[in-house]
C-alpha atoms as a PDB file:
ATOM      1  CA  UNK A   1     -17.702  39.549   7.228  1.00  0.00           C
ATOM      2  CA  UNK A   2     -18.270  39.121   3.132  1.00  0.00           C
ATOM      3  CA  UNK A   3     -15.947  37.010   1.246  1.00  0.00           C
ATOM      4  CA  UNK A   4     -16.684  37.618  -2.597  1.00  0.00           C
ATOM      5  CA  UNK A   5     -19.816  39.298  -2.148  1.00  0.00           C
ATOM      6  CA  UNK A   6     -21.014  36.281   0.371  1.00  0.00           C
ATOM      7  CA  UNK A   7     -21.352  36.679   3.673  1.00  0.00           C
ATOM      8  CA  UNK A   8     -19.212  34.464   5.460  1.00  0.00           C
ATOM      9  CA  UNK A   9     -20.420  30.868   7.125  1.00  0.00           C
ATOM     10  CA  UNK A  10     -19.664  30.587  10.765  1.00  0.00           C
ATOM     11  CA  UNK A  11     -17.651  27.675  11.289  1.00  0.00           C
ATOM     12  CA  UNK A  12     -18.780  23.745  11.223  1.00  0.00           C
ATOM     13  CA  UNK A  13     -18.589  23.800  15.380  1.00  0.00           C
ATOM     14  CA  UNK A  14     -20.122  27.299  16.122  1.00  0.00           C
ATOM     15  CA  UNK A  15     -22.989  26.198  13.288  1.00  0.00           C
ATOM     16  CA  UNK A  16     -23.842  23.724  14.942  1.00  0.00           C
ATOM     17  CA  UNK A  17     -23.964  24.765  18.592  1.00  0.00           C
ATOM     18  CA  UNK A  18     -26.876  27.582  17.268  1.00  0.00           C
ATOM     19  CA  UNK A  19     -29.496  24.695  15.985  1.00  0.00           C
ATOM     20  CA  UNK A  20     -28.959  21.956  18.769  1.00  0.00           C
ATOM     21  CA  UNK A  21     -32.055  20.839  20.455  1.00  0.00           C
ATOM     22  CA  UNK A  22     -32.322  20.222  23.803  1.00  0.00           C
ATOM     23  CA  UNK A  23     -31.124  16.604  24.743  1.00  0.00           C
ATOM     24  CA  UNK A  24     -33.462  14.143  25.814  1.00  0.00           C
ATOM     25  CA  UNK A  25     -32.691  11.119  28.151  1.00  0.00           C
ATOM     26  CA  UNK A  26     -31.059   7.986  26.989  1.00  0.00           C
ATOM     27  CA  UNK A  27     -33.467   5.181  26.150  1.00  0.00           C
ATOM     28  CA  UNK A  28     -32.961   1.223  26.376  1.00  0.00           C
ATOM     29  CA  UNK A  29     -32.067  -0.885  23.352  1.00  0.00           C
ATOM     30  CA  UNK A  30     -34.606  -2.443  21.226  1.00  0.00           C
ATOM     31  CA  UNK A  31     -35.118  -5.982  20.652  1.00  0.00           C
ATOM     32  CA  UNK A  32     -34.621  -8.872  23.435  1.00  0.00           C
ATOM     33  CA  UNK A  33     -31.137 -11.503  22.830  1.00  0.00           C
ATOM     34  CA  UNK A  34     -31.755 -14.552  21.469  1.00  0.00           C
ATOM     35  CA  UNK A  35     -29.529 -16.845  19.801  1.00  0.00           C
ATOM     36  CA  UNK A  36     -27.483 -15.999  17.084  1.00  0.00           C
ATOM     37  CA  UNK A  37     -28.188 -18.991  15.016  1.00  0.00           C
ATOM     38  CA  UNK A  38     -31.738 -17.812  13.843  1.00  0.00           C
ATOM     39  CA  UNK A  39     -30.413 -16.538  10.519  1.00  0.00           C
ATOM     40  CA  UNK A  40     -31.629 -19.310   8.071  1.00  0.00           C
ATOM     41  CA  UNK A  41     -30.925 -19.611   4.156  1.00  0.00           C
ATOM     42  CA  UNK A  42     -33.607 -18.422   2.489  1.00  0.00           C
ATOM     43  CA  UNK A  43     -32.191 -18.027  -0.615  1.00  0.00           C
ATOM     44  CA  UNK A  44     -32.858 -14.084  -0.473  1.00  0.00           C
ATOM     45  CA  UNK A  45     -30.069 -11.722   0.402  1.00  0.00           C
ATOM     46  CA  UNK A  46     -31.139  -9.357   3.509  1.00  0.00           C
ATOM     47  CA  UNK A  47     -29.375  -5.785   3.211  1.00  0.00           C
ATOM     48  CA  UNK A  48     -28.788  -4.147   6.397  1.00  0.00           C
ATOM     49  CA  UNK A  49     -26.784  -0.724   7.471  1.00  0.00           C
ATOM     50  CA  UNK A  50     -25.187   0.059  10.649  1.00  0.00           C
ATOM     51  CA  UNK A  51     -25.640   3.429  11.389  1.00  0.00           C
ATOM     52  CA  UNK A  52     -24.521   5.565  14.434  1.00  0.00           C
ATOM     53  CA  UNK A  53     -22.769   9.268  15.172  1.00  0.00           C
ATOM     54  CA  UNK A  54     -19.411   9.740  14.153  1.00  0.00           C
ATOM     55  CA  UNK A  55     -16.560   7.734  16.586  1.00  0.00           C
ATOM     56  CA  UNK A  56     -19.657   5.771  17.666  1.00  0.00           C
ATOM     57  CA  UNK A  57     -17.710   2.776  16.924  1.00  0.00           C
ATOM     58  CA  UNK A  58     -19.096   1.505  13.956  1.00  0.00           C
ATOM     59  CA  UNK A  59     -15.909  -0.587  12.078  1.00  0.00           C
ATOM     60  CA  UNK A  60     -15.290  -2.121  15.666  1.00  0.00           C
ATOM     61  CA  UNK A  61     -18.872  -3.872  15.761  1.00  0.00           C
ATOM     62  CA  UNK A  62     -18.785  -4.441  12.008  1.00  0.00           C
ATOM     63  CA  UNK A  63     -15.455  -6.458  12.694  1.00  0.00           C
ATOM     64  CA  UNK A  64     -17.584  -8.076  15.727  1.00  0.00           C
ATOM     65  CA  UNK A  65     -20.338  -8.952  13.202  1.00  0.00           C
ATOM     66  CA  UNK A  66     -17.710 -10.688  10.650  1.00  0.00           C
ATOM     67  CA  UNK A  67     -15.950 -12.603  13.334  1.00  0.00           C
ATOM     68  CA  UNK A  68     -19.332 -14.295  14.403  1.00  0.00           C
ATOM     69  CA  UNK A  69     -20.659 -15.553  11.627  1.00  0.00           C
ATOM     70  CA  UNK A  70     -19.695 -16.695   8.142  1.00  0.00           C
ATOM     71  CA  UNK A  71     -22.996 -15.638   6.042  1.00  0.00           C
ATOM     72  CA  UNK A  72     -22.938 -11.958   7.450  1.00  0.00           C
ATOM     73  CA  UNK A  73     -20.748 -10.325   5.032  1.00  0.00           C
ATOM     74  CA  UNK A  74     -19.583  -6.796   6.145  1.00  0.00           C
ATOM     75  CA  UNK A  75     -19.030  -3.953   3.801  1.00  0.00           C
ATOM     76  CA  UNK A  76     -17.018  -1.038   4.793  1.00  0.00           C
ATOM     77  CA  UNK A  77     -17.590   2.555   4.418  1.00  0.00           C
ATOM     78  CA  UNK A  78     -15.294   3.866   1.452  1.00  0.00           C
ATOM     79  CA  UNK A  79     -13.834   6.265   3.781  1.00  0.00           C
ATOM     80  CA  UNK A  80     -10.539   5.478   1.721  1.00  0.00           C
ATOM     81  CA  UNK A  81     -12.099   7.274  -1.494  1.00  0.00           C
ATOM     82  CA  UNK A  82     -13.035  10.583   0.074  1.00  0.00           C
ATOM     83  CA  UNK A  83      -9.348  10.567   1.222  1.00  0.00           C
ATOM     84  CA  UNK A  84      -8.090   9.715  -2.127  1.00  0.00           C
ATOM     85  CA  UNK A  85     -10.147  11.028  -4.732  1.00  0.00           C
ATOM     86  CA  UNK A  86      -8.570  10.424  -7.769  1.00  0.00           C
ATOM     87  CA  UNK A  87      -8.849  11.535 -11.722  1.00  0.00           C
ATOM     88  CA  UNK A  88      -9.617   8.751 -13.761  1.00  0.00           C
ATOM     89  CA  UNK A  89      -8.787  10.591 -17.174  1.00  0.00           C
ATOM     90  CA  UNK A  90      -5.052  10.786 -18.312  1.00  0.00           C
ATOM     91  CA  UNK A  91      -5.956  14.004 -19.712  1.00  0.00           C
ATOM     92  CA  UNK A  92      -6.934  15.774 -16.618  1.00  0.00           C
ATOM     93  CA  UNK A  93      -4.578  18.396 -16.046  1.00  0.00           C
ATOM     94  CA  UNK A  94      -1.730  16.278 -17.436  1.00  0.00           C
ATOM     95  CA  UNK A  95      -2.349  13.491 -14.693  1.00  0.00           C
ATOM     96  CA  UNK A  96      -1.722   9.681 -15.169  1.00  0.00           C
ATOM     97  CA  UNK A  97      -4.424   7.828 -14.991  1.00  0.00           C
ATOM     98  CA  UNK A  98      -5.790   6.863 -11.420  1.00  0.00           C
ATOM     99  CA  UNK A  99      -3.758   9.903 -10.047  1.00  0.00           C
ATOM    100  CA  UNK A 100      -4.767  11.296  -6.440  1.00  0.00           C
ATOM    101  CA  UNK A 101      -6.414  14.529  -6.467  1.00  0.00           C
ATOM    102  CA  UNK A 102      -7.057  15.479  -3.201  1.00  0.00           C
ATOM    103  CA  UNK A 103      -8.269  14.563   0.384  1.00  0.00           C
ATOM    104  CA  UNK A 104     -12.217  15.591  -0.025  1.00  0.00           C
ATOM    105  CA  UNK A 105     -12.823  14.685   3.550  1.00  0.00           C
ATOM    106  CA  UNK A 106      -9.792  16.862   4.299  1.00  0.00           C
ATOM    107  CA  UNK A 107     -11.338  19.372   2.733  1.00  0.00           C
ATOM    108  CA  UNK A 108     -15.442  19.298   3.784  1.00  0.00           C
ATOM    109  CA  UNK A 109     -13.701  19.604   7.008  1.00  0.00           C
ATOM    110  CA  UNK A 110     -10.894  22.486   6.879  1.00  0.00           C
ATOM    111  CA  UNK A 111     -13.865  24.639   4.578  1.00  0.00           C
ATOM    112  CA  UNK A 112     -17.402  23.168   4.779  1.00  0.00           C
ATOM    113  CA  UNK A 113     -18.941  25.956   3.348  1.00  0.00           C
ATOM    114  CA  UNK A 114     -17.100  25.423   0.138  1.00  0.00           C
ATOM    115  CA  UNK A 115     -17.144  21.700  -0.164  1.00  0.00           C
ATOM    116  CA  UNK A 116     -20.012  20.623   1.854  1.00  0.00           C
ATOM    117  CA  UNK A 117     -22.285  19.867  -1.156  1.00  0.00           C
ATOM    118  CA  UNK A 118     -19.361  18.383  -3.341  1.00  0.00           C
ATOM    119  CA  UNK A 119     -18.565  15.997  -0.257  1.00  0.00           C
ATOM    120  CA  UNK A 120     -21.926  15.040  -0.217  1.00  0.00           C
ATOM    121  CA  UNK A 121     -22.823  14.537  -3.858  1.00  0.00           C
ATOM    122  CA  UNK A 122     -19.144  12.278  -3.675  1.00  0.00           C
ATOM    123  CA  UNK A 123     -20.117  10.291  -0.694  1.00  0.00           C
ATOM    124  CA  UNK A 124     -23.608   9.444  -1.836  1.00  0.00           C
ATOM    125  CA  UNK A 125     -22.328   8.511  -5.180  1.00  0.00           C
ATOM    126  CA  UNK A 126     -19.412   6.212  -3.488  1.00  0.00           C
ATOM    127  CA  UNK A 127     -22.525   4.379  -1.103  1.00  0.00           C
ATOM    128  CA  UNK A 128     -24.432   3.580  -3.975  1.00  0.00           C
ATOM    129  CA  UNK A 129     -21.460   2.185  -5.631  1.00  0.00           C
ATOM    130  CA  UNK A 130     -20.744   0.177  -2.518  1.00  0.00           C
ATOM    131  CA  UNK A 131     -24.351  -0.993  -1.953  1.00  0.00           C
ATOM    132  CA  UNK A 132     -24.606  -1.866  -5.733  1.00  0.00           C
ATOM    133  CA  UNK A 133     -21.593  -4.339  -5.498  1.00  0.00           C
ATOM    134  CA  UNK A 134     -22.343  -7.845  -6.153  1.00  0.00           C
ATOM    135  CA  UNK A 135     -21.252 -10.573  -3.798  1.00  0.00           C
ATOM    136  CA  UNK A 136     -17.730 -12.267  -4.145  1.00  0.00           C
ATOM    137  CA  UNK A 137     -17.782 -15.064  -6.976  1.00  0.00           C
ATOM    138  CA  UNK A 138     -19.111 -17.966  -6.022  1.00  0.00           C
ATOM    139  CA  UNK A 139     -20.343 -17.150  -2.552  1.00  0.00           C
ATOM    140  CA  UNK A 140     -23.989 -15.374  -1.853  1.00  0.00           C
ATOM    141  CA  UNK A 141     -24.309 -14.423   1.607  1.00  0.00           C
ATOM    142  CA  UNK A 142     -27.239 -14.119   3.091  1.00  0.00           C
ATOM    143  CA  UNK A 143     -26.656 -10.927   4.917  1.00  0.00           C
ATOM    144  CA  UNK A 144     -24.595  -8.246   3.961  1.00  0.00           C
ATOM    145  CA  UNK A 145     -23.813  -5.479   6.276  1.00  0.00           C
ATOM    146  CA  UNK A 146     -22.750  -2.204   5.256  1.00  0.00           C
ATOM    147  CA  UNK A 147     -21.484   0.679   7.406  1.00  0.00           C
ATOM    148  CA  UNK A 148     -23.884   3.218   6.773  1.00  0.00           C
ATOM    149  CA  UNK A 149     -25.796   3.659   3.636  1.00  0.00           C
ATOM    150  CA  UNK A 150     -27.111   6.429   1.060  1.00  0.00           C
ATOM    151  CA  UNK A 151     -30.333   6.784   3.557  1.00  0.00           C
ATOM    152  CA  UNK A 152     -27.857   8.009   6.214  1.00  0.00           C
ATOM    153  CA  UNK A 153     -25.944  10.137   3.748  1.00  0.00           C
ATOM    154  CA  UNK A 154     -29.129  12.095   2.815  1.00  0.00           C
ATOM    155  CA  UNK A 155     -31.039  12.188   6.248  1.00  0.00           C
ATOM    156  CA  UNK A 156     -28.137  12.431   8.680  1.00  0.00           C
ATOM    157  CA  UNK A 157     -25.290  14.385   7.079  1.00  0.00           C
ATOM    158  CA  UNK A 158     -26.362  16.204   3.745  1.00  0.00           C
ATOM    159  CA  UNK A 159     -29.857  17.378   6.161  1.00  0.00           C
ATOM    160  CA  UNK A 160     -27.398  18.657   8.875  1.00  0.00           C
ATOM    161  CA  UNK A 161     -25.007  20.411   6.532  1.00  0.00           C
ATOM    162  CA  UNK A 162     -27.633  22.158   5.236  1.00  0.00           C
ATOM    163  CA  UNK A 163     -29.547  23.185   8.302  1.00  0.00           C
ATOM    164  CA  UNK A 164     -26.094  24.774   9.392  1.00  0.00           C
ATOM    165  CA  UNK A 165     -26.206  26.614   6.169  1.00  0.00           C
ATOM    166  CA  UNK A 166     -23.348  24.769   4.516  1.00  0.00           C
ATOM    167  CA  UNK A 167     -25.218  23.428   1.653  1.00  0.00           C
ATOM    168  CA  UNK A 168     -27.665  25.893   0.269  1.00  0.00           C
ATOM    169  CA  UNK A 169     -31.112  25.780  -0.755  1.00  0.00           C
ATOM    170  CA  UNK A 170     -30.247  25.507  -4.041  1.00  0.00           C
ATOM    171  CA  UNK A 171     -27.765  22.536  -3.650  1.00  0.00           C
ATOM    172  CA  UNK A 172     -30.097  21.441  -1.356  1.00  0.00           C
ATOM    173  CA  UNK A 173     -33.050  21.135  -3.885  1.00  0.00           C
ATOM    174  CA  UNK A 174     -30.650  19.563  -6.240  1.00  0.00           C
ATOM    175  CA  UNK A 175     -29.129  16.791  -4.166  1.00  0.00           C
ATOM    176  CA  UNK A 176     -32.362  15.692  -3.065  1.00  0.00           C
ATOM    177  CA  UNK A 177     -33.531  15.412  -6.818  1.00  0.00           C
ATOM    178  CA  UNK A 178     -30.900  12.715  -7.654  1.00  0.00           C
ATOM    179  CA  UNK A 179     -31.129  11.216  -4.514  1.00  0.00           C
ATOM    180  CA  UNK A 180     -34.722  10.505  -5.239  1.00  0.00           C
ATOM    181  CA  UNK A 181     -34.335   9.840  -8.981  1.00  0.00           C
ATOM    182  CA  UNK A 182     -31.035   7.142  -8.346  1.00  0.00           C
ATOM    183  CA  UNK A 183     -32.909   5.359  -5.152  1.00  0.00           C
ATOM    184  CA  UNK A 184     -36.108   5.292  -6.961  1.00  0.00           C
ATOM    185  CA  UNK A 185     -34.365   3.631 -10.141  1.00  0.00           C
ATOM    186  CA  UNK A 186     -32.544   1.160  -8.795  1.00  0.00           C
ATOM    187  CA  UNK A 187     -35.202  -0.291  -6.455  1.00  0.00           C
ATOM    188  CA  UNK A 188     -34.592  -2.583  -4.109  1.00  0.00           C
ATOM    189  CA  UNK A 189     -30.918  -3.380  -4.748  1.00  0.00           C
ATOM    190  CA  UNK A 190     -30.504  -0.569  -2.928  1.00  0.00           C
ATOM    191  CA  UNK A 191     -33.084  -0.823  -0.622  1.00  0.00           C
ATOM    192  CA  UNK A 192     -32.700  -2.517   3.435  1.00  0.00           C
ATOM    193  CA  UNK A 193     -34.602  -4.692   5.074  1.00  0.00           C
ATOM    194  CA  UNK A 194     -33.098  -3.609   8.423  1.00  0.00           C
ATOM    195  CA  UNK A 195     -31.199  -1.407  10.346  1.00  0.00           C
ATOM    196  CA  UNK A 196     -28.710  -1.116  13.346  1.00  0.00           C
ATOM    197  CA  UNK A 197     -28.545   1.917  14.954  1.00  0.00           C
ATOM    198  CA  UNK A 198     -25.494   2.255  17.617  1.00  0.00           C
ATOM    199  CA  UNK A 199     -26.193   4.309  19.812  1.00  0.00           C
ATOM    200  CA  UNK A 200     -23.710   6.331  22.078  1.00  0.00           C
ATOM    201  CA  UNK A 201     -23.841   9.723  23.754  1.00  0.00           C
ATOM    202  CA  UNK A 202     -22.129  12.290  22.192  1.00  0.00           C
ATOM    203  CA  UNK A 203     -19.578  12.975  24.738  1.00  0.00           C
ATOM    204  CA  UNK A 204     -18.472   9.122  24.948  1.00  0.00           C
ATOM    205  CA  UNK A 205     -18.307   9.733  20.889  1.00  0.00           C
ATOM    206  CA  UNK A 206     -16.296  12.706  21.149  1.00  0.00           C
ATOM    207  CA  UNK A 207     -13.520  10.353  23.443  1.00  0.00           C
ATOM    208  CA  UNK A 208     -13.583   7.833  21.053  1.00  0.00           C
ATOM    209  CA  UNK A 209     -13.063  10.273  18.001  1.00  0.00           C
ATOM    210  CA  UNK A 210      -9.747  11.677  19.534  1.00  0.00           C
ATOM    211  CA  UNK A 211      -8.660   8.324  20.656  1.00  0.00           C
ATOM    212  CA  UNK A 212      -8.521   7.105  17.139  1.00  0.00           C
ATOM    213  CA  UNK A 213      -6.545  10.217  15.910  1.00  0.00           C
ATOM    214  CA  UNK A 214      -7.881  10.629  12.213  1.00  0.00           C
ATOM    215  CA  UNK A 215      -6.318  13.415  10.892  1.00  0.00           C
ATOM    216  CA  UNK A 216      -9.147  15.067   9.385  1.00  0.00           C
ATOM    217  CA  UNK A 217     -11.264  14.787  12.458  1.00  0.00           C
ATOM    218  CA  UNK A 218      -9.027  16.834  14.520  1.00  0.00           C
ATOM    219  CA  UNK A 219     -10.995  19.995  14.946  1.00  0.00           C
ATOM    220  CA  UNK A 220     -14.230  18.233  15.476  1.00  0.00           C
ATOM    221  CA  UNK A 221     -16.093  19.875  18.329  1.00  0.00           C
ATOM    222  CA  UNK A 222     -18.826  18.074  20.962  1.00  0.00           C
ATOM    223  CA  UNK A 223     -21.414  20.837  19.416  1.00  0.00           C
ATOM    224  CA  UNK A 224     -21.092  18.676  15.538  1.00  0.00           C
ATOM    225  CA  UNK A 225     -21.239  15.541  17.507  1.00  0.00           C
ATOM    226  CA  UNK A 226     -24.499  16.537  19.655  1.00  0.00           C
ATOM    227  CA  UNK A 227     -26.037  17.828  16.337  1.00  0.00           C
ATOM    228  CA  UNK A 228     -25.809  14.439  14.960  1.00  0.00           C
ATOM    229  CA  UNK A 229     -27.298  12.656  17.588  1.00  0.00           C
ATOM    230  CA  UNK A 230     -29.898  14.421  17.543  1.00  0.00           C
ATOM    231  CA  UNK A 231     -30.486  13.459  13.750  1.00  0.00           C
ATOM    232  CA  UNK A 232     -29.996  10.020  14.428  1.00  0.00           C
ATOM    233  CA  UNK A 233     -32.401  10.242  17.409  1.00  0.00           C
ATOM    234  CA  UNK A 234     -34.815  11.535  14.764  1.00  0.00           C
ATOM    235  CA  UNK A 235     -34.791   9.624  12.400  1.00  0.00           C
ATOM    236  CA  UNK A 236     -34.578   5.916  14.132  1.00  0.00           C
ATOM    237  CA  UNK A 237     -35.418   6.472  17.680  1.00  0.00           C
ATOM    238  CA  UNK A 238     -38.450   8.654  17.410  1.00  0.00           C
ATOM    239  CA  UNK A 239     -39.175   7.897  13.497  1.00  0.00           C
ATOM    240  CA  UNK A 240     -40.060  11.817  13.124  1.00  0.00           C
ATOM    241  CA  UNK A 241     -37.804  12.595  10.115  1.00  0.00           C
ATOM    242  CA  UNK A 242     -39.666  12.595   6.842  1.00  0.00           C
ATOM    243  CA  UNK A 243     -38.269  10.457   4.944  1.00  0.00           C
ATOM    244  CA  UNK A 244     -39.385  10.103   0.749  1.00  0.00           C
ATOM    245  CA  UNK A 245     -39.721   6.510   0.526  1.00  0.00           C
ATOM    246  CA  UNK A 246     -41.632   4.206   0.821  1.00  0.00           C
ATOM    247  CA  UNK A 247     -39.939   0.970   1.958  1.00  0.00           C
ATOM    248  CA  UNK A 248     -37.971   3.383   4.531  1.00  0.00           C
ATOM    249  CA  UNK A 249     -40.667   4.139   6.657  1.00  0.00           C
ATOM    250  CA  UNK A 250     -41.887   0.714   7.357  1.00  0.00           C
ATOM    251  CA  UNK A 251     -37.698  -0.730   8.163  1.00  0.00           C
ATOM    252  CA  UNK A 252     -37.550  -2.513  11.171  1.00  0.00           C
ATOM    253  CA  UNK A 253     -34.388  -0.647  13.585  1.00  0.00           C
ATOM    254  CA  UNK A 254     -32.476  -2.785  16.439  1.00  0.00           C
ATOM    255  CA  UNK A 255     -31.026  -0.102  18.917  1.00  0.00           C
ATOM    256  CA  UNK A 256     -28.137  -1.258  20.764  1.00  0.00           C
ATOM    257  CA  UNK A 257     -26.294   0.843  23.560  1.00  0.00           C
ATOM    258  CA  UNK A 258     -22.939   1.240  21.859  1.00  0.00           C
ATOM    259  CA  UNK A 259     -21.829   2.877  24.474  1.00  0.00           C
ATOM    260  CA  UNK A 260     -21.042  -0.439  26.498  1.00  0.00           C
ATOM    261  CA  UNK A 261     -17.811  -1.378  25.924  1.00  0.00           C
ATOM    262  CA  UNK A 262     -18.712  -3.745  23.454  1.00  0.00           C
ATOM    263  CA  UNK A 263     -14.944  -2.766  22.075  1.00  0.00           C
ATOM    264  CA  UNK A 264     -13.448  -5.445  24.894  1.00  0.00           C
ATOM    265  CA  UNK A 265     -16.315  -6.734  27.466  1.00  0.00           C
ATOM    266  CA  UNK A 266     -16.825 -10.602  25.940  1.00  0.00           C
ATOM    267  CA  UNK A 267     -20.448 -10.566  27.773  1.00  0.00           C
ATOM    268  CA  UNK A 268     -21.678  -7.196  25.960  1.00  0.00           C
ATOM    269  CA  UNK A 269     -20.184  -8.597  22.755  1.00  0.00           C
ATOM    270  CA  UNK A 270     -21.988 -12.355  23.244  1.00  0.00           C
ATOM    271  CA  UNK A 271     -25.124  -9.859  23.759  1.00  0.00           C
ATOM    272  CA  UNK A 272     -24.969  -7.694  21.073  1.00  0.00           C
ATOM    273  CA  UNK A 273     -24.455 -11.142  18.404  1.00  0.00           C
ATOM    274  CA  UNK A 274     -27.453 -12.590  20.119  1.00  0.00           C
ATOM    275  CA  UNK A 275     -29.590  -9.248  19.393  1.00  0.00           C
ATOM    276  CA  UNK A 276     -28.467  -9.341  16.299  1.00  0.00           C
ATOM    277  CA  UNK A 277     -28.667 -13.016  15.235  1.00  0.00           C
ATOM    278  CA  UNK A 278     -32.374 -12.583  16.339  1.00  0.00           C
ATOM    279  CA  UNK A 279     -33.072  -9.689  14.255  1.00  0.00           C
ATOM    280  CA  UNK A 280     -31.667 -11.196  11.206  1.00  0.00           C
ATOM    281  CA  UNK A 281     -33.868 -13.832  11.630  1.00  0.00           C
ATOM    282  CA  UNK A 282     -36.929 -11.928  12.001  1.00  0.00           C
ATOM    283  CA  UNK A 283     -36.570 -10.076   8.706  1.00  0.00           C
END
């Protein structure tokens, strides 16, 4: 079927369910526990991102992280701004200033063939803004956490949109030019000297996903979720995506099952610190 002269993009779940690879078995988590109290001032902040599929559970364990210790500071994902874009001009079609616009997530979601790249290009932008942040006055943490980062944005969710043929070549070529050109000029404020990646089959994803009940995720299918894994399996299990820098390539990644229930079982939690603790120390 053409829509304007386009042929018309299957949808986000039948997209996906046409490129999935075949799954592999699960593997064990990286890195032996240790104590959690190797983290040691240095005087040099260590940036690390939590990464994982959708529903994996990623604000639970970041919550976990900021409960256990008061030098790991924990930065959210601005999922709140892709809700509630908003138009900062007074002028803008006669809005006051600071006036919601729309739900973009809403959006990438109901049409990703129309919004997929804008998403994208919105999300990125909103990481770097959040990775960019200076600490709170007077306090200088010496790790700060953030829930997934603009590595993840361009290697996990911008590469998948556009292997389902949601972003096109075009858009393709383009986001990866800024990407490259805003990384590469800001250096290593926005560069990590570690990684988490939690990681969950999809199916155990998929319960968590409707268990939450966000709105926009509603029509999620298991064939998006699978597609993602398989990303993240990629890019920080086997270490086969090609990634364009540098600094990337050589990041140390601490695997942990996430799909324990790490959500209420005290002994996976008092695990998962001491994993943790120990790979903070060791960057």
């Amino acid at each position: 079927m053409a829509v304007n002269g386009f042929r018309k993009l299957p949808s986000l779940a039948s997209a996906a369910r046409s490129v999935l690879p075949t799954r592999r078995p699960a593997a064990r988590a990286g890195h032996t526990a240790s104590a959690e109290g190797k983290v040691a001032g240095t005087g040099q902040l260590k940036r690390v991102s939590v990464e994982g599929n959708i529903a994996v559970g990623k604000s639970t364990f970041a919550r976990l992280l900021q409960d256990a210790a008061r030098g790991w500071e924990v930065v959210p994902e601005p999922v709140s701004k892709w809700q509630n874009v908003v138009a900062d001009d007074a002028q803008f079609d006669g809005l006051g200033a600071q006036s919601p616009v729309s739900n973009l997530l809403q959006l990438m979601y109901e049409d990703p063939a129309r919004w997929a790249y804008t998403f994208q290009t919105f999300s990125c932008t909103s990481r770097l803004s959040t990775q960019l942040r200076p600490p709170p006055p007077g306090r200088s943490p010496p790790v700060r956490v953030y829930e997934r980062s603009v590595y993840s944005d361009r290697y996990i969710f911008a590469l998948t949109m556009f292997e389902l043929g949601f972003i096109n070549a075009a858009e393709w070529a383009v986001y990866q030019n800024w990407h490259s050109f805003l990384v590469e000029q800001f250096g290593p404020r926005v560069q990590l000297e570690g990684i988490i990646y939690l990681r969950a089959p999809p199916e155990i994803c998929m319960k968590r996903l409707h268990k939450r009940g966000r709105k926009e995720e509603k029509d999620i299918d298991l064939a998006y979720l699978q597609k993602l894994h398989a990303q993240h399996e990629k890019w920080l299990k086997d270490r086969k995506t090609r990634v364009h820098f540098e600094h990337l390539k050589r990041v140390p990644v601490l695997v942990l099952d996430a799909g324990l229930a790490f959500d209420r079982d005290a002994e996976v939690q008092r695990r998962f610190i001491e994993q943790v603790g120990t790979f903070f120390g060791d960057l």
